[in-house]
PDB file of N, CA and C in Angstrom:
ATOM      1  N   UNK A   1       0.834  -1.176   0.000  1.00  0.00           N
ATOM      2  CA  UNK A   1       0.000   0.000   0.000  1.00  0.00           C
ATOM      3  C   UNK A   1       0.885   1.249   0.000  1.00  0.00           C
ATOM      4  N   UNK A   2       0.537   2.321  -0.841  1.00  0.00           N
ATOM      5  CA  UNK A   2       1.210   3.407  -0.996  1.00  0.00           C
ATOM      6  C   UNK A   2       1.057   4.340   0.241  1.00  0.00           C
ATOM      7  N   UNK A   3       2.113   4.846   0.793  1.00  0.00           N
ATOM      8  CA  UNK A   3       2.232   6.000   1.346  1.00  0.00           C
ATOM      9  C   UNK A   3       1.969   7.050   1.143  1.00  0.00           C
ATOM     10  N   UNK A   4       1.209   8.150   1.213  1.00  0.00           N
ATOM     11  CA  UNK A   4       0.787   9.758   0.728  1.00  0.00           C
ATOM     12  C   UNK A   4       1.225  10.898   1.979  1.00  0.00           C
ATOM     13  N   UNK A   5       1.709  11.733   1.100  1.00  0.00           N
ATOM     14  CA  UNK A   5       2.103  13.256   1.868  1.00  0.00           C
ATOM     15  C   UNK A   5       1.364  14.142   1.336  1.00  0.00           C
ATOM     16  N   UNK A   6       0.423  15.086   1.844  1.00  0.00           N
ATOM     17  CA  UNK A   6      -0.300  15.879   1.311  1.00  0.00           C
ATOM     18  C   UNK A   6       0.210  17.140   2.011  1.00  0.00           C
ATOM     19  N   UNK A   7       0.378  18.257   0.876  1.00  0.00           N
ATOM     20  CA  UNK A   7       1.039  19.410   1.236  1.00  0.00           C
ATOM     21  C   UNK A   7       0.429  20.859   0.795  1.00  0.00           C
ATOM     22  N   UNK A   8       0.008  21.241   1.964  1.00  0.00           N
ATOM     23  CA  UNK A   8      -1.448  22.546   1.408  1.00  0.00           C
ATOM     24  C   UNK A   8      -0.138  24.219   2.254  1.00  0.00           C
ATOM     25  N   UNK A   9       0.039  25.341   1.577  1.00  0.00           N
ATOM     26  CA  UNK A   9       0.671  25.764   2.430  1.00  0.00           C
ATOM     27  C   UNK A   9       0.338  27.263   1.300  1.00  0.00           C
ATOM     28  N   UNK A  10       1.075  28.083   2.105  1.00  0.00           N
ATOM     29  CA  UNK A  10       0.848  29.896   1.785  1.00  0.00           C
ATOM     30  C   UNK A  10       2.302  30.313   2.684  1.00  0.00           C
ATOM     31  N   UNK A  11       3.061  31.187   1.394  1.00  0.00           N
ATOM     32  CA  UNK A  11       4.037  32.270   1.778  1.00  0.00           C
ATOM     33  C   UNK A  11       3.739  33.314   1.581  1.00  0.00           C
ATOM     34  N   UNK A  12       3.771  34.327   2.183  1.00  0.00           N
ATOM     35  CA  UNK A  12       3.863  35.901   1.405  1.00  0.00           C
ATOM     36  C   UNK A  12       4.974  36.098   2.086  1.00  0.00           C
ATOM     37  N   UNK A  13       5.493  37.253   0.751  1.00  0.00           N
ATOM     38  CA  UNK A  13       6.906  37.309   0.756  1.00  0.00           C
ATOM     39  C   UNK A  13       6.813  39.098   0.664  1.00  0.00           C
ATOM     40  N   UNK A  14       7.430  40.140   1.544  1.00  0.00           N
ATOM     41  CA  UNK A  14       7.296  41.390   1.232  1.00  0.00           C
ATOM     42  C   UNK A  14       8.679  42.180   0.482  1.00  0.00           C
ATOM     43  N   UNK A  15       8.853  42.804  -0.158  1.00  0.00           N
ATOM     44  CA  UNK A  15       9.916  43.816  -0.039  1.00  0.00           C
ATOM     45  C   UNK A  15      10.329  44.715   0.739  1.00  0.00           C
ATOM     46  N   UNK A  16       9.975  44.620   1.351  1.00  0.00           N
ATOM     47  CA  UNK A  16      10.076  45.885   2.193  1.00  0.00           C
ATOM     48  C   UNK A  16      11.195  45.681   3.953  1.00  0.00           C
ATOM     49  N   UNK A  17      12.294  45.470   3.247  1.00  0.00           N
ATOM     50  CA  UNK A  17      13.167  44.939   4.178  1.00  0.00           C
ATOM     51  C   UNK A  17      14.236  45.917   3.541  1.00  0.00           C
ATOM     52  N   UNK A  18      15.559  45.345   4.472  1.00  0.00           N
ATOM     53  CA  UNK A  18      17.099  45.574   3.870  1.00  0.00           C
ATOM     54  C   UNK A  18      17.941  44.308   3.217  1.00  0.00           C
ATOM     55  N   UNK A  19      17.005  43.479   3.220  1.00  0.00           N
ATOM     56  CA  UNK A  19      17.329  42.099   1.917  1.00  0.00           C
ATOM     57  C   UNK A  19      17.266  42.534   0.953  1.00  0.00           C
ATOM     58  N   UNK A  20      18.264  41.636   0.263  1.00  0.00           N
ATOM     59  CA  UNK A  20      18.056  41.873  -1.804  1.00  0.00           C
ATOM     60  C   UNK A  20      16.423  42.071  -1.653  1.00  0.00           C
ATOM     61  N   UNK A  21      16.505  42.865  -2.719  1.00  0.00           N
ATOM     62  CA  UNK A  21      15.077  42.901  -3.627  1.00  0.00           C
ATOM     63  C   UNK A  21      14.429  41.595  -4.224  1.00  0.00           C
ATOM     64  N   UNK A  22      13.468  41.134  -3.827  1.00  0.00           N
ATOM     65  CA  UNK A  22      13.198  39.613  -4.207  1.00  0.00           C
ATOM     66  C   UNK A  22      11.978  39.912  -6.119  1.00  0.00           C
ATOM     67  N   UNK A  23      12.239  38.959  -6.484  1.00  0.00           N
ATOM     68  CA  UNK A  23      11.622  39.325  -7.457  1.00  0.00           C
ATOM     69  C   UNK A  23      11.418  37.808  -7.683  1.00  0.00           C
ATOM     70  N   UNK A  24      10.139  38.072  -9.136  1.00  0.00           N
ATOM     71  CA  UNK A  24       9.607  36.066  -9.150  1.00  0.00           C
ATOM     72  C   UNK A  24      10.804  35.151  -9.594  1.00  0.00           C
ATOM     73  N   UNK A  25      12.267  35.632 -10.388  1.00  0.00           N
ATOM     74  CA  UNK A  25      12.798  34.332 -10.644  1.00  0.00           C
ATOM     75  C   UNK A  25      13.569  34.525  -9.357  1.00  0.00           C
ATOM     76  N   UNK A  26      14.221  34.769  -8.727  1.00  0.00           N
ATOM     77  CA  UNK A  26      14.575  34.424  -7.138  1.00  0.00           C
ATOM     78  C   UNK A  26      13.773  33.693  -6.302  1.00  0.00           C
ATOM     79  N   UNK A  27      12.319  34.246  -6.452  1.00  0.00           N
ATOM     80  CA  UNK A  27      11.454  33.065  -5.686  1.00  0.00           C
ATOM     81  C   UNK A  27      11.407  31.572  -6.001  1.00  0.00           C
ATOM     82  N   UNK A  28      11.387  31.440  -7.718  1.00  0.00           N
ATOM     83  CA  UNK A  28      11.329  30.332  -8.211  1.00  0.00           C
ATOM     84  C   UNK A  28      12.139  29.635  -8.114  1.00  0.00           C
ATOM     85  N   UNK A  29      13.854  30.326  -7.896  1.00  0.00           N
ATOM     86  CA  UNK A  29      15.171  29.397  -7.818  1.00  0.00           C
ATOM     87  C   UNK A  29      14.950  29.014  -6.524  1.00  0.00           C
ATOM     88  N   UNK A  30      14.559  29.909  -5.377  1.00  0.00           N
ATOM     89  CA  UNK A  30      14.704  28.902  -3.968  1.00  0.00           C
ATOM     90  C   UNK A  30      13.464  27.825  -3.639  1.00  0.00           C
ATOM     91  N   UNK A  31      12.404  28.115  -4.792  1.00  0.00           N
ATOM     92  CA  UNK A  31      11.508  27.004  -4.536  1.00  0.00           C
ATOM     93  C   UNK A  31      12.078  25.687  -5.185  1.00  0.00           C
ATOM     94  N   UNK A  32      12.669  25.798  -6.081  1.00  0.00           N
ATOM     95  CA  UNK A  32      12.909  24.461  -6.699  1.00  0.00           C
ATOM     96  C   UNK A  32      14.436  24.170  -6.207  1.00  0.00           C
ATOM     97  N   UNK A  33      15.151  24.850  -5.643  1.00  0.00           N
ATOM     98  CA  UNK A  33      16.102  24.088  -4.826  1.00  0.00           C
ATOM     99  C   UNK A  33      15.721  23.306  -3.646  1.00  0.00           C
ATOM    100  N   UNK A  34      16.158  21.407  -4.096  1.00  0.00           N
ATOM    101  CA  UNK A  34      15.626  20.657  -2.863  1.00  0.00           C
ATOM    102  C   UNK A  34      14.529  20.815  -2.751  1.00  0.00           C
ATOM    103  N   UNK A  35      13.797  20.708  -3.693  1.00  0.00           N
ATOM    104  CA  UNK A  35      11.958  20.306  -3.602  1.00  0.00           C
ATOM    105  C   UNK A  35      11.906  18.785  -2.986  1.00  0.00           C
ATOM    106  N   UNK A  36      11.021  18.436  -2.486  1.00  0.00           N
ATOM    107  CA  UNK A  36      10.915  17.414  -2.034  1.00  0.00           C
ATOM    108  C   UNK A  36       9.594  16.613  -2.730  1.00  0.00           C
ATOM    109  N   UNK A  37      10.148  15.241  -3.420  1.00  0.00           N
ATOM    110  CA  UNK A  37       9.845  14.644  -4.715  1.00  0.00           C
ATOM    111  C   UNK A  37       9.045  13.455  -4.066  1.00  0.00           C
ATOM    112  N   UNK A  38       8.347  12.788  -4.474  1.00  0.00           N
ATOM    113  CA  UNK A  38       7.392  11.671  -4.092  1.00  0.00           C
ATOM    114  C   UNK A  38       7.813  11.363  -5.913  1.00  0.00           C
ATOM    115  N   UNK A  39       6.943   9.586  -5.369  1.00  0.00           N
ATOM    116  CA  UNK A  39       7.065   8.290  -6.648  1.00  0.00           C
ATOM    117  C   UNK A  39       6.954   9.378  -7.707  1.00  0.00           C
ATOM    118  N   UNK A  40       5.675  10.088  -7.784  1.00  0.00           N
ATOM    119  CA  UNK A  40       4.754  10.572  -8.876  1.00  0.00           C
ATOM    120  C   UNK A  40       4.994  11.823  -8.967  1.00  0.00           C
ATOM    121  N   UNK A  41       5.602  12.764  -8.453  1.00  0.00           N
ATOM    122  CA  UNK A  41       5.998  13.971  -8.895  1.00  0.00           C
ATOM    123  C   UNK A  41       6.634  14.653  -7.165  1.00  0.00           C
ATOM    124  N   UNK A  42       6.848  16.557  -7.526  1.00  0.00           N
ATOM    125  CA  UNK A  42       7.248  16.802  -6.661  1.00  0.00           C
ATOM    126  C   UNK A  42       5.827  17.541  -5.900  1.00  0.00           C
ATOM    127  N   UNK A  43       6.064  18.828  -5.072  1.00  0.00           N
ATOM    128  CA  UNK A  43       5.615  19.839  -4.940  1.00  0.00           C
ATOM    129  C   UNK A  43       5.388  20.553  -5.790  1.00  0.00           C
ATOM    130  N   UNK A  44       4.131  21.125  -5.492  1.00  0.00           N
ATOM    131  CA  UNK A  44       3.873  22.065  -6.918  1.00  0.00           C
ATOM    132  C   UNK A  44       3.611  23.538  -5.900  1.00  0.00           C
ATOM    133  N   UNK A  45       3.879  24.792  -7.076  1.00  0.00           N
ATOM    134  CA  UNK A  45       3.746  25.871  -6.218  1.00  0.00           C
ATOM    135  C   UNK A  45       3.442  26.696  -7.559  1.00  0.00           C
ATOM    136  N   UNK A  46       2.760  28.095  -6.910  1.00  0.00           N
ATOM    137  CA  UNK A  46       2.293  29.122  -8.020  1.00  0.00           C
ATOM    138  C   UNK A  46       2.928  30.314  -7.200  1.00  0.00           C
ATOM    139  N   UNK A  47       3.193  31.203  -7.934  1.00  0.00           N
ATOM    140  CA  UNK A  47       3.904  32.353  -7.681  1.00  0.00           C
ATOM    141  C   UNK A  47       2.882  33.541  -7.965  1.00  0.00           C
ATOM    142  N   UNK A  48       2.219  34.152  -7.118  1.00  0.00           N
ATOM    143  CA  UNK A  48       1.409  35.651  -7.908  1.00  0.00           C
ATOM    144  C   UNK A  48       2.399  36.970  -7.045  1.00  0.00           C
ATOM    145  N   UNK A  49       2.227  37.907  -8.443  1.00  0.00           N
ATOM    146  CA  UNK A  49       3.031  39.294  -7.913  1.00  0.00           C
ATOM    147  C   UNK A  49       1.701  40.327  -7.530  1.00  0.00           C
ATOM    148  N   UNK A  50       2.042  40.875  -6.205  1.00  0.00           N
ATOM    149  CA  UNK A  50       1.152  41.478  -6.241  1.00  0.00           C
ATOM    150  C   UNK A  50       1.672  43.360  -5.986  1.00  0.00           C
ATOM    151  N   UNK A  51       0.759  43.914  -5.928  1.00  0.00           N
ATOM    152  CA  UNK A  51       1.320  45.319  -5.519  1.00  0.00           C
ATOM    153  C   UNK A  51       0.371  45.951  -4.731  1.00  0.00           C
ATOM    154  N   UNK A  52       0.844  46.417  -3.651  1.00  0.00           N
ATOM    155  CA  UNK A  52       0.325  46.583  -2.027  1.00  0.00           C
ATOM    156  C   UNK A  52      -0.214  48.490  -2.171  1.00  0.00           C
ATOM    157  N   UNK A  53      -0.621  48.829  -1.044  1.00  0.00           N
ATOM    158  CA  UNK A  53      -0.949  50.397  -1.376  1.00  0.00           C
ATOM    159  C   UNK A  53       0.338  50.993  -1.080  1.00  0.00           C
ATOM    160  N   UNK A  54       1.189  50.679  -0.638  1.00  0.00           N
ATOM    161  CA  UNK A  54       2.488  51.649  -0.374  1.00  0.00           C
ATOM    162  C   UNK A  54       3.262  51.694  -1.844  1.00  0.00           C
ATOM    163  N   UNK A  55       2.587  50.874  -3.167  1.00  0.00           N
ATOM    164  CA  UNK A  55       3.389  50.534  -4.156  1.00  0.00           C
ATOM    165  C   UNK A  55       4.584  49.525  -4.207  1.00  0.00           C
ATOM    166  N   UNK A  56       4.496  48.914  -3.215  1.00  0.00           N
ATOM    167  CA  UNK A  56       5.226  47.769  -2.944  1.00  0.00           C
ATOM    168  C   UNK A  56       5.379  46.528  -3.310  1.00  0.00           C
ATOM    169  N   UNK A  57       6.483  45.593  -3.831  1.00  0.00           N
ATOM    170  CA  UNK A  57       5.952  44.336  -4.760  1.00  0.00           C
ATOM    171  C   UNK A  57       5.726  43.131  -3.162  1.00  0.00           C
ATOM    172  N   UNK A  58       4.745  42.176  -3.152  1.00  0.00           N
ATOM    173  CA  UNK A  58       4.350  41.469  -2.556  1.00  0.00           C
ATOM    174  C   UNK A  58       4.281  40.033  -3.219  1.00  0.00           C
ATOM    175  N   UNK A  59       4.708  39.309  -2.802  1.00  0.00           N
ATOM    176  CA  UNK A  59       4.704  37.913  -4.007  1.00  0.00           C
ATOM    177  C   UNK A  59       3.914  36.995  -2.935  1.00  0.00           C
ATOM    178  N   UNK A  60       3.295  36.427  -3.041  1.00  0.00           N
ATOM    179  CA  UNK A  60       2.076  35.185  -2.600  1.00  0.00           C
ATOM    180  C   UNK A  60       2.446  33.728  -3.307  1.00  0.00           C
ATOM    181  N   UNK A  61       2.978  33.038  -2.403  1.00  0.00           N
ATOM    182  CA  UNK A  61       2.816  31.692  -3.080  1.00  0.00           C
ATOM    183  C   UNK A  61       2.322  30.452  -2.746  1.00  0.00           C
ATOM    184  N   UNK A  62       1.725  30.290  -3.140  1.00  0.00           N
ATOM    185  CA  UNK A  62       0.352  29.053  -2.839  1.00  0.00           C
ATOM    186  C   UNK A  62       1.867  27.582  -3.242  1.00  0.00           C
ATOM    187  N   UNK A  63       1.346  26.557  -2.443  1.00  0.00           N
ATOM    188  CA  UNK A  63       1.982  25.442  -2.115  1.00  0.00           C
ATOM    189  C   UNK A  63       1.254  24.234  -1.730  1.00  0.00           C
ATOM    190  N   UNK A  64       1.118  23.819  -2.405  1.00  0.00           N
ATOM    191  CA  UNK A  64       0.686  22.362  -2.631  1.00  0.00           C
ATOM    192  C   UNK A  64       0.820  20.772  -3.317  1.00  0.00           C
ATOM    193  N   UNK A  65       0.776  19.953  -2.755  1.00  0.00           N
ATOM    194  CA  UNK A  65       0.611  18.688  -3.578  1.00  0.00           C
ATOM    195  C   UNK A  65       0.384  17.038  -2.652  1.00  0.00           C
ATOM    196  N   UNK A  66       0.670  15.951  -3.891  1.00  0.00           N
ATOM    197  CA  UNK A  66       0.083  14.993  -3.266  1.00  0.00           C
ATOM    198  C   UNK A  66       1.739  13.982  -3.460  1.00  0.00           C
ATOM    199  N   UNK A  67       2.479  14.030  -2.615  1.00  0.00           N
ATOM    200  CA  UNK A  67       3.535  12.874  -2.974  1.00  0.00           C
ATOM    201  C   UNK A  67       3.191  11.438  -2.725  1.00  0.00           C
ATOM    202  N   UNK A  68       3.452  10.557  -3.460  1.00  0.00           N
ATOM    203  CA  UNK A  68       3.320   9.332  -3.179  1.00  0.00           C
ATOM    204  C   UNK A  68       4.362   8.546  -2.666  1.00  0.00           C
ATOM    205  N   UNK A  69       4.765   7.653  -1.944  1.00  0.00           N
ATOM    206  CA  UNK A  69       5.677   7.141  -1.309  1.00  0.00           C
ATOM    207  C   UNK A  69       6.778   7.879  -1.206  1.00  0.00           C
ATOM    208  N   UNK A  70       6.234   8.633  -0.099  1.00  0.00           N
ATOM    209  CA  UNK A  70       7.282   9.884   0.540  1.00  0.00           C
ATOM    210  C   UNK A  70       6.387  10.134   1.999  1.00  0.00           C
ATOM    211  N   UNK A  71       7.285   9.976   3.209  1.00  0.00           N
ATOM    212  CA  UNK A  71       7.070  10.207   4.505  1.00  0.00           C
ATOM    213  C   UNK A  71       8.392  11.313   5.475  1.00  0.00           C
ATOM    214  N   UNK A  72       8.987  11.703   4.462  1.00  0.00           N
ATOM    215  CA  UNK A  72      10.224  12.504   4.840  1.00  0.00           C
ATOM    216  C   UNK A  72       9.424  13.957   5.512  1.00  0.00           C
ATOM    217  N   UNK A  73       9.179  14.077   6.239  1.00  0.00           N
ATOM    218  CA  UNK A  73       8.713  15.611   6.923  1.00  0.00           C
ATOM    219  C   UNK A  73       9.983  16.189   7.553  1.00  0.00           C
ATOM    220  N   UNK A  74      11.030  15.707   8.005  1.00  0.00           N
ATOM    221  CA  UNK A  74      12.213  16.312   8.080  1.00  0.00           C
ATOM    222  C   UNK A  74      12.603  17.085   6.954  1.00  0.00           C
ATOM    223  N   UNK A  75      12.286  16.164   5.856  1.00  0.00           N
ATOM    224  CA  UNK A  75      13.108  16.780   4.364  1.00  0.00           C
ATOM    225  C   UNK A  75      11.840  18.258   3.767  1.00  0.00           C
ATOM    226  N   UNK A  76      11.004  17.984   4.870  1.00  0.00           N
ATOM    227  CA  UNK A  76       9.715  18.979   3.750  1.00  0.00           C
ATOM    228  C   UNK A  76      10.194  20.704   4.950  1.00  0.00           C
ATOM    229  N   UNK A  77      10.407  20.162   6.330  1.00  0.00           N
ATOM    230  CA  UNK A  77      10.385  21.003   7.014  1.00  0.00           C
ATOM    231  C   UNK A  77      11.685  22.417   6.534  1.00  0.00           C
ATOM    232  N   UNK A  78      12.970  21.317   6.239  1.00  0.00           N
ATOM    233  CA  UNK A  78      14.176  22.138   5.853  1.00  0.00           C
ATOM    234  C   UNK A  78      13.358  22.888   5.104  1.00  0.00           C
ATOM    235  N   UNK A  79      13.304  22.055   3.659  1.00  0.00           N
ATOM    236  CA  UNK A  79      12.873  22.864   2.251  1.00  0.00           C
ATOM    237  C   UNK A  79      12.303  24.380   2.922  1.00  0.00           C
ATOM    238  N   UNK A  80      10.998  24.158   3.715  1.00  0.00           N
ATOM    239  CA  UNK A  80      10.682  25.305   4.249  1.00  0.00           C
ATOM    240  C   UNK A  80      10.877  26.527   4.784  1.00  0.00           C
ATOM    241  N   UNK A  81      11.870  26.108   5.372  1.00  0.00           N
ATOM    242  CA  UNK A  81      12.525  27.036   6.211  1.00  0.00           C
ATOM    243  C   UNK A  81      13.484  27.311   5.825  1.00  0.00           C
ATOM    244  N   UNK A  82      13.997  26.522   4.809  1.00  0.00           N
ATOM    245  CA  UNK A  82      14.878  27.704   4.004  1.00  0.00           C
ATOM    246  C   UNK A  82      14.218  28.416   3.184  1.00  0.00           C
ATOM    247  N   UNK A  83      13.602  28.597   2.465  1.00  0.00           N
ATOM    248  CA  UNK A  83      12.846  29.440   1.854  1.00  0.00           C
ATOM    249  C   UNK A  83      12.451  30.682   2.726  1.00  0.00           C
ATOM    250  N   UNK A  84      11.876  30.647   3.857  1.00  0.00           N
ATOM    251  CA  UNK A  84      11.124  31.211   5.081  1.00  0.00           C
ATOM    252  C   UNK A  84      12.593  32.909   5.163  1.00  0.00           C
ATOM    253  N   UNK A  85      13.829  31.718   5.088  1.00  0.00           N
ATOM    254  CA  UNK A  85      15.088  31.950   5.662  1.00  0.00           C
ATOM    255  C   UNK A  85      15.643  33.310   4.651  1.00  0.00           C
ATOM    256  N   UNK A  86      15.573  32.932   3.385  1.00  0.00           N
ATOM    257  CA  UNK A  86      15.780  33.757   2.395  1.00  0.00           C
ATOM    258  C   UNK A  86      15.361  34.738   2.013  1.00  0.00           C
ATOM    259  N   UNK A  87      13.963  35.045   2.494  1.00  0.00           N
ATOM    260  CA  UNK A  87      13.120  36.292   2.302  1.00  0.00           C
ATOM    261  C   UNK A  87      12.685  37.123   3.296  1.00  0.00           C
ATOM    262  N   UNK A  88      12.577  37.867   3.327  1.00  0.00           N
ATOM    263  CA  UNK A  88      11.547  39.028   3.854  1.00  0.00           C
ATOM    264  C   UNK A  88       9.884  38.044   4.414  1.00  0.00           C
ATOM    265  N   UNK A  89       9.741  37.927   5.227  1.00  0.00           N
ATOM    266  CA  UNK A  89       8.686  36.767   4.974  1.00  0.00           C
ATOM    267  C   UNK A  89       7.187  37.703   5.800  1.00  0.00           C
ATOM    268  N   UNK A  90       6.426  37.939   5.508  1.00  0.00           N
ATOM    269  CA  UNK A  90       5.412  38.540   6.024  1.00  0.00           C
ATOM    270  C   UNK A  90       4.538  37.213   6.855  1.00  0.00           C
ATOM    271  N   UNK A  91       4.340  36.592   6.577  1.00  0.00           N
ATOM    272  CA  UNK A  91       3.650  35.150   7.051  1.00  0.00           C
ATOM    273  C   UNK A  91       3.949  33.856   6.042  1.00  0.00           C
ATOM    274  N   UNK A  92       3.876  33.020   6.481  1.00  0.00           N
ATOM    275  CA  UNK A  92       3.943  31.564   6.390  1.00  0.00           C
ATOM    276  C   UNK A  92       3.494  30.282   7.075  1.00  0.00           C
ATOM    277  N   UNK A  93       2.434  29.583   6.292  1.00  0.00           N
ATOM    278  CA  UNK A  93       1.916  28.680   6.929  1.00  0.00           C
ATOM    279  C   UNK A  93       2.019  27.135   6.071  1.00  0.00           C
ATOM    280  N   UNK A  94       2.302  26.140   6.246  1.00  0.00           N
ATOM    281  CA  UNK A  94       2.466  24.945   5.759  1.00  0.00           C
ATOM    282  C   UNK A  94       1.620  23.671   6.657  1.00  0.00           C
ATOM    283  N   UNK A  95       0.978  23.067   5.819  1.00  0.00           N
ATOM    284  CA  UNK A  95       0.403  21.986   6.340  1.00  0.00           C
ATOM    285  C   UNK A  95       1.013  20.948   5.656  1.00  0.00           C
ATOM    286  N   UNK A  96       1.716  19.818   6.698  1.00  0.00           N
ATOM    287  CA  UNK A  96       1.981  18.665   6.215  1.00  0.00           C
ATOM    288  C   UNK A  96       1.418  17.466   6.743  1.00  0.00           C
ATOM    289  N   UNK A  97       0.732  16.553   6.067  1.00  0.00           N
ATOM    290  CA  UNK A  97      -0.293  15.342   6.257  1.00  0.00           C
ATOM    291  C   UNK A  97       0.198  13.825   5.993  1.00  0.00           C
ATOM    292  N   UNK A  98       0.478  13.104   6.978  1.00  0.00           N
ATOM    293  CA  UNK A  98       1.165  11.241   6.464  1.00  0.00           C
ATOM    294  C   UNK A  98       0.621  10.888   6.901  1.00  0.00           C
ATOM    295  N   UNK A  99      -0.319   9.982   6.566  1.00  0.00           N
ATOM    296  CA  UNK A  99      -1.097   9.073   7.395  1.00  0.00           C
ATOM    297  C   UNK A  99      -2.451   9.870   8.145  1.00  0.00           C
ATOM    298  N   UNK A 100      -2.358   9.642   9.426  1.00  0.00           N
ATOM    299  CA  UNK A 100      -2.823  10.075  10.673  1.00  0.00           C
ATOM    300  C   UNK A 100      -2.388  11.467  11.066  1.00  0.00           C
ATOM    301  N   UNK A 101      -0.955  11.565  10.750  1.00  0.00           N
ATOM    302  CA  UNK A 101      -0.035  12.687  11.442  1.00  0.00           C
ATOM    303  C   UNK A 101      -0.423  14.269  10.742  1.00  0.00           C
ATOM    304  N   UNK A 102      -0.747  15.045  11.526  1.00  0.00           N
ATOM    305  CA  UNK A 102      -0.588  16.674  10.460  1.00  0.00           C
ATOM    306  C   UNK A 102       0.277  17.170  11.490  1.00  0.00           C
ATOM    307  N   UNK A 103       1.075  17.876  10.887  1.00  0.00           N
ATOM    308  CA  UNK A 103       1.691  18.641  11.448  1.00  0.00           C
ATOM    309  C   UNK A 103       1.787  20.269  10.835  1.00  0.00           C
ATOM    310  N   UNK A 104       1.809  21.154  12.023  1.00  0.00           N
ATOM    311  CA  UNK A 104       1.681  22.861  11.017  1.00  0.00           C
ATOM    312  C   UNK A 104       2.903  23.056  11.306  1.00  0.00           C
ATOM    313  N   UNK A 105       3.171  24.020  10.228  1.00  0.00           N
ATOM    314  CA  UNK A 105       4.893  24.541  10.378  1.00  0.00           C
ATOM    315  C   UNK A 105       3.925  26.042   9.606  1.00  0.00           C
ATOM    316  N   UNK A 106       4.676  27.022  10.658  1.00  0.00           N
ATOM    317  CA  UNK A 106       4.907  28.355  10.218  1.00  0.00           C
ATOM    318  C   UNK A 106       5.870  29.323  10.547  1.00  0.00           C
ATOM    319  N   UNK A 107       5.597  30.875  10.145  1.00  0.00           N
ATOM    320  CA  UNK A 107       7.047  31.511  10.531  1.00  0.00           C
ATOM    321  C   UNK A 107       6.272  32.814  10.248  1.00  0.00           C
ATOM    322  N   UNK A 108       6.425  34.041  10.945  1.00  0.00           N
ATOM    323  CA  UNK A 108       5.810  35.363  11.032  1.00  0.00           C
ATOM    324  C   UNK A 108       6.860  36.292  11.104  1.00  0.00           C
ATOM    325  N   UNK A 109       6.542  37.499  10.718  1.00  0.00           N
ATOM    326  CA  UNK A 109       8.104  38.637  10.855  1.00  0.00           C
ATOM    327  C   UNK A 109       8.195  38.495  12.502  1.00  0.00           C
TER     328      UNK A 109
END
């Protein structure tokens, strides 16, 4: 019987720091570094740019998927938090699901 990881999660990412300027292919290189891969594919994620009332760029990224024989939540937690690690992070919330087990992982300024 197959194993399933189900992965539902939300970053927003602000500019408005003294970090590099983040922009969508920076987001995209630290999402796909060390994605964490099941039988049938990896994580999937969408990137939207948004622009805030101060005129500010805001990037939102939705995070989700279904791995199949994959129970690594150590390996999902890193991925996370490095990402978390790299940006300006306004909020972050991740749900990870094996079995029985959920566990929340988040991170706030």
């Amino acid at each position: 019987m197959s194993v399933w990881t189900h992965i539902n999660g939300s970053i927003r990412i602000d500019n408005i720091s003294n970090k590099t300027r983040t922009s969508l292919a920076t987001i995209d290189l630290a999402l796909k570094k060390n994605i964490p891969t099941g039988s049938e594919g990896n994580i999937e994620y969408r990137i939207s740019k948004i622009i805030d009332e101060d005129a500010q760029d805001v990037f939102q990224v939705s995070i989700f998927g279904d791995l199949r024989d994959y129970e690594n939540y150590q390996e999902v937690k890193e991925w996370f938090y490095s990402i978390c690690d790299k940006f300006n992070i306004r909020q972050a919330i991740l749900q990870v699901q094996c079995g029985d087990i959920v566990r929340i992982l988040k991170r706030n300024i």
